[in-house]
Protein backbone atom coordinates (compact mmCIF):
# COMPACT_ATOMS: atom_id res chain seq x y z
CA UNK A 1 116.96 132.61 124.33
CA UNK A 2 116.50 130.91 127.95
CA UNK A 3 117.68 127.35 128.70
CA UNK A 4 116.09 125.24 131.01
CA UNK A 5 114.63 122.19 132.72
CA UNK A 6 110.64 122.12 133.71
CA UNK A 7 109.57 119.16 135.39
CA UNK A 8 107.78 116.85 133.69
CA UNK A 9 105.57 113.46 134.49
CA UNK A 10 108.85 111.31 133.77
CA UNK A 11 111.66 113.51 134.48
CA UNK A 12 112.71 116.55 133.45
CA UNK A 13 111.93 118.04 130.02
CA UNK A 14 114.78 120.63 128.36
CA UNK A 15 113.08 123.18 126.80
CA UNK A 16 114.13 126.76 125.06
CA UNK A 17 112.17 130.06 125.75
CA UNK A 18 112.31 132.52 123.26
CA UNK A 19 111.21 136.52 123.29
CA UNK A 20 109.80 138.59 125.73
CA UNK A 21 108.72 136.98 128.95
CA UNK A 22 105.60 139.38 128.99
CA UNK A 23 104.39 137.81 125.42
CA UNK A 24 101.84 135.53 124.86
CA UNK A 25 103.23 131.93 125.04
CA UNK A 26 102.96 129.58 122.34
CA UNK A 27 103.91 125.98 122.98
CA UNK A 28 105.62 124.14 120.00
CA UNK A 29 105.36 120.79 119.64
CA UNK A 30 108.28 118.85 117.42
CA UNK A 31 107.86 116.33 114.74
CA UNK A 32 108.12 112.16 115.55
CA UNK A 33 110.69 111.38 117.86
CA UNK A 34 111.25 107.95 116.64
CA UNK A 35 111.70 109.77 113.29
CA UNK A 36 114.73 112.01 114.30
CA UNK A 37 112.54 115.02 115.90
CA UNK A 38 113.73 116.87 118.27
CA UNK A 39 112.83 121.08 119.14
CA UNK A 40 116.32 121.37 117.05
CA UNK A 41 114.07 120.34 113.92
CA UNK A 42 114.35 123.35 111.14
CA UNK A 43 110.78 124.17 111.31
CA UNK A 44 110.31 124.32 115.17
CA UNK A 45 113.54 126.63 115.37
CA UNK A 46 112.50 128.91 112.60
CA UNK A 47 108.79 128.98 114.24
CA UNK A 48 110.41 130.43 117.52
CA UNK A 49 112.66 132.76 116.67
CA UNK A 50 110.06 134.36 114.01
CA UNK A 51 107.45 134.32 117.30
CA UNK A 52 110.04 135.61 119.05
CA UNK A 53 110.72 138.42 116.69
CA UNK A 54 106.61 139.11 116.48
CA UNK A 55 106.22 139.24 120.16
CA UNK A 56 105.49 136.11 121.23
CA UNK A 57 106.89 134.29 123.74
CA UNK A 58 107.99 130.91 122.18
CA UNK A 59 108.87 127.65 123.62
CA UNK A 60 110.00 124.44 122.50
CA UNK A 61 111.15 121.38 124.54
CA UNK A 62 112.45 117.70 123.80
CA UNK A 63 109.65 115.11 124.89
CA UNK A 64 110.65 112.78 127.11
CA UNK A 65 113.81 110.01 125.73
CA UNK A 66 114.76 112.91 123.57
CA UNK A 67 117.82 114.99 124.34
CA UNK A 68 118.35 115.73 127.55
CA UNK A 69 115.05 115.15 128.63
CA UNK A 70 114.20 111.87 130.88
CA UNK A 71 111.90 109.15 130.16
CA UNK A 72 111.44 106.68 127.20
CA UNK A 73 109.21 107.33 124.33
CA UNK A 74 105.19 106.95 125.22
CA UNK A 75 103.88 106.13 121.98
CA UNK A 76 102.15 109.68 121.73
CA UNK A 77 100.43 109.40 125.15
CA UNK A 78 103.51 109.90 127.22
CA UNK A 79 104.60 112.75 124.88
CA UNK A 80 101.16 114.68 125.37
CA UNK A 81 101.46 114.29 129.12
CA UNK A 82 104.92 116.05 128.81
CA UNK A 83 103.10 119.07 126.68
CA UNK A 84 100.76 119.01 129.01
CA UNK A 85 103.04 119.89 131.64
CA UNK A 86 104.83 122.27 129.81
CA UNK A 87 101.79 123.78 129.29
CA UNK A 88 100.65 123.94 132.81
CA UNK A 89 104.10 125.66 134.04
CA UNK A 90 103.57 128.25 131.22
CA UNK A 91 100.19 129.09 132.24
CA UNK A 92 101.88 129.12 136.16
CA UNK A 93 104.56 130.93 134.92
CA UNK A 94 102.64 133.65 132.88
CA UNK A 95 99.24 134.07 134.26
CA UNK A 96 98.01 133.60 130.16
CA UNK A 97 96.54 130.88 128.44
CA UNK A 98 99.01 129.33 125.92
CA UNK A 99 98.51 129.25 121.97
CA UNK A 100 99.64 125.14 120.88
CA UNK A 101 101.82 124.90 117.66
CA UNK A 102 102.47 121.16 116.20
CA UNK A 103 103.93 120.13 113.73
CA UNK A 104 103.69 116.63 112.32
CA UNK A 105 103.33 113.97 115.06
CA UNK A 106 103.75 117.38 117.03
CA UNK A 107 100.32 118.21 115.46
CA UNK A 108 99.10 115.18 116.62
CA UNK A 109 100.30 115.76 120.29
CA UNK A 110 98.84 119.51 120.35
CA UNK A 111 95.12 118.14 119.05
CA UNK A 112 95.20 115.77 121.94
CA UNK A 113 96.08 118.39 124.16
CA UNK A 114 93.44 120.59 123.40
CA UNK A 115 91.04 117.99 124.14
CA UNK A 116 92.79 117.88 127.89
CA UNK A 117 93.51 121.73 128.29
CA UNK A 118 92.14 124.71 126.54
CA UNK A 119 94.79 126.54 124.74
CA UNK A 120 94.30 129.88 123.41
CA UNK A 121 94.70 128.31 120.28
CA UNK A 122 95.41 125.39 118.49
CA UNK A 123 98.02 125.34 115.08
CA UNK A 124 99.12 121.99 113.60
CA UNK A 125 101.33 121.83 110.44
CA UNK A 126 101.50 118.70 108.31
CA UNK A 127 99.71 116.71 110.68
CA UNK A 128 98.56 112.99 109.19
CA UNK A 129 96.04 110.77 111.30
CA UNK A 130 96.54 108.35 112.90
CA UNK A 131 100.45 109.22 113.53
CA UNK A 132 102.51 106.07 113.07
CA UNK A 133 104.16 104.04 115.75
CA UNK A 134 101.79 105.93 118.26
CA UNK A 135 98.20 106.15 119.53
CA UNK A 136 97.70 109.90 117.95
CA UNK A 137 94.33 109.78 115.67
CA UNK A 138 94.13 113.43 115.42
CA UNK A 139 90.83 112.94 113.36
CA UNK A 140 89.12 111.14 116.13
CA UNK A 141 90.28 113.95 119.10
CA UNK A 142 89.00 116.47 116.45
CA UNK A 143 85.59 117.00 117.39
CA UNK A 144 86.22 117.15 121.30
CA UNK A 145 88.65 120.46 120.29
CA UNK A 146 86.77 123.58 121.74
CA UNK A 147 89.76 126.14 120.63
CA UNK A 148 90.19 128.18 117.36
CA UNK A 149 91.74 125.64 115.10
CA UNK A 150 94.25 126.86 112.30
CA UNK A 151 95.55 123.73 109.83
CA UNK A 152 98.68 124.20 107.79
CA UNK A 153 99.88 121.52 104.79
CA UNK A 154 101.77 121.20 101.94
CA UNK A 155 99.99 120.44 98.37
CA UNK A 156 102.74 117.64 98.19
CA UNK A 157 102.31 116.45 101.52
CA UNK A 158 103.36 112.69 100.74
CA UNK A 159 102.48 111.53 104.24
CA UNK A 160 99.26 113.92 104.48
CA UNK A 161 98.22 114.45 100.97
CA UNK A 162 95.20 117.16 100.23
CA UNK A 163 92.29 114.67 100.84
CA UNK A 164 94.20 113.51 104.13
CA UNK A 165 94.07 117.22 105.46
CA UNK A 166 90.55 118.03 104.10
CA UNK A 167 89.58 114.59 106.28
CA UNK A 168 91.43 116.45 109.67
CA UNK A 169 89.57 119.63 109.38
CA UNK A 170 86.50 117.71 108.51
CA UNK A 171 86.38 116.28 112.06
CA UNK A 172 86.02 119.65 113.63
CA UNK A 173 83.98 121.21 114.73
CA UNK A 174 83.17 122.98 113.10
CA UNK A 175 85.16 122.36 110.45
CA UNK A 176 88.25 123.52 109.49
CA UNK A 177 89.50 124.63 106.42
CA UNK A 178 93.31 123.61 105.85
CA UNK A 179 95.49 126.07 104.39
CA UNK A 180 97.69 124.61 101.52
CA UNK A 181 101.21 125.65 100.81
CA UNK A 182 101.91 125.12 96.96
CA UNK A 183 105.20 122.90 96.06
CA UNK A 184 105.56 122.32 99.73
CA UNK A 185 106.01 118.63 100.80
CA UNK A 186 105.82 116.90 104.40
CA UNK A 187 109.46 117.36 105.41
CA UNK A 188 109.54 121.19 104.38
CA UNK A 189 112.49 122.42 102.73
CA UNK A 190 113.95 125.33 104.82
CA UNK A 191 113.05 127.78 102.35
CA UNK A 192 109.36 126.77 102.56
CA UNK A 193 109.95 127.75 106.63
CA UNK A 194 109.15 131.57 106.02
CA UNK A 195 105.34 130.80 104.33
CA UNK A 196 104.63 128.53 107.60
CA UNK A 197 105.76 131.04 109.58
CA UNK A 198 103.88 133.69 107.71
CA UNK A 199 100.39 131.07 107.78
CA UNK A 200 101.05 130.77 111.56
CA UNK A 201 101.19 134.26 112.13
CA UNK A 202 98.14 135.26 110.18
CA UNK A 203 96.46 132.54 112.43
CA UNK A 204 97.36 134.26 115.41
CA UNK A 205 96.41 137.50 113.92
């Protein structure tokens, strides 16, 4: 794992790069900052070190106001401008187009991403629309999403139950059918980490 600082539109955003530098890059996006998320979260970790073991080369990063990254929270707009940036330097960096991995309000900043750049590919775990406390209506960037679109929830999601998710992949297009995870709920248990993992990989497969 590499430590480092990319510059970002205010300041500069600490980020973690793991696997082989010749791997595809996937860009993870962490869960609601105002909520406790940071790339430390469980599920981000456990995402990049299992990419990491596959090939891949993962990276996560603290929007801006989190960690040691600079800034003050942008109500989901100032967040996607820092992805977006971190997904520019990869592409700089790599010469390859990046895959997009959200999860949560994460989700939320990867859709509106790929209606801004054109990842690879676009992943979102447990993502509800609109995202609280931000301007992230994943359902409404839906349809402007020109990527392969993969949707991961959990059957118990209490913040994006079944019909919730159906109503996401409903606004692609086309549409997208979400892939449920039985007995998993919204803030995943660690041991429900490994099955996202294994969804996300088959996604990228």
């Amino acid at each position: 794992m590499d430590s480092r600082f990319f510059p970002g539109p205010a300041g500069r955003l600490d980020a973690r790069l793991h696997g082989p530098e010749d791997g595809l890059p996937v860009l993870l996006c962490h869960p609601h900052p105002r909520f406790g998320g940071t790339m430390g979260s469980r599920l981000v970790y456990d995402l990049a070190v299992g990419l990491a073991a596959a090939g891949f080369r993962a990276v996560r990063f603290d929007y801006r106001g989190v960690g040691r990254s600079e800034g003050t929270y942008g109500r989901g707009d100032g967040e996607t401008t820092d992805a977006c940036a971190m997904f520019d330097a990869l592409v700089a960096e790599t010469g390859k187009t990046p895959i997009v991995v959200g999860y949560s309000f994460g989700g939320g900043v990867a859709c509106r991403l790929a209606t801004l750049r054109h990842p690879a590919r676009l992943i979102m775990v447990a993502t509800p629309s609109p995202l609280t406390q931000s301007t992230l209506v994943p359902t409404a960037d839906a349809p402007t999403v020109r990527c392969p679109v993969a949707l991961v929830y959990g059957d118990r999601d209490e913040l994006a139950p079944p019909e919730q998710a159906r109503a996401v992949g409903a606004a692609f297009r086309p549409p997208v059918a979400p892939r449920f995870l039985p007995g998993a709920a919204h803030f995943l248990e660690p041991s429900h980490n490994p099955r996202v993992l294994a969804a996300v990989l088959e996604a990228l497969a």
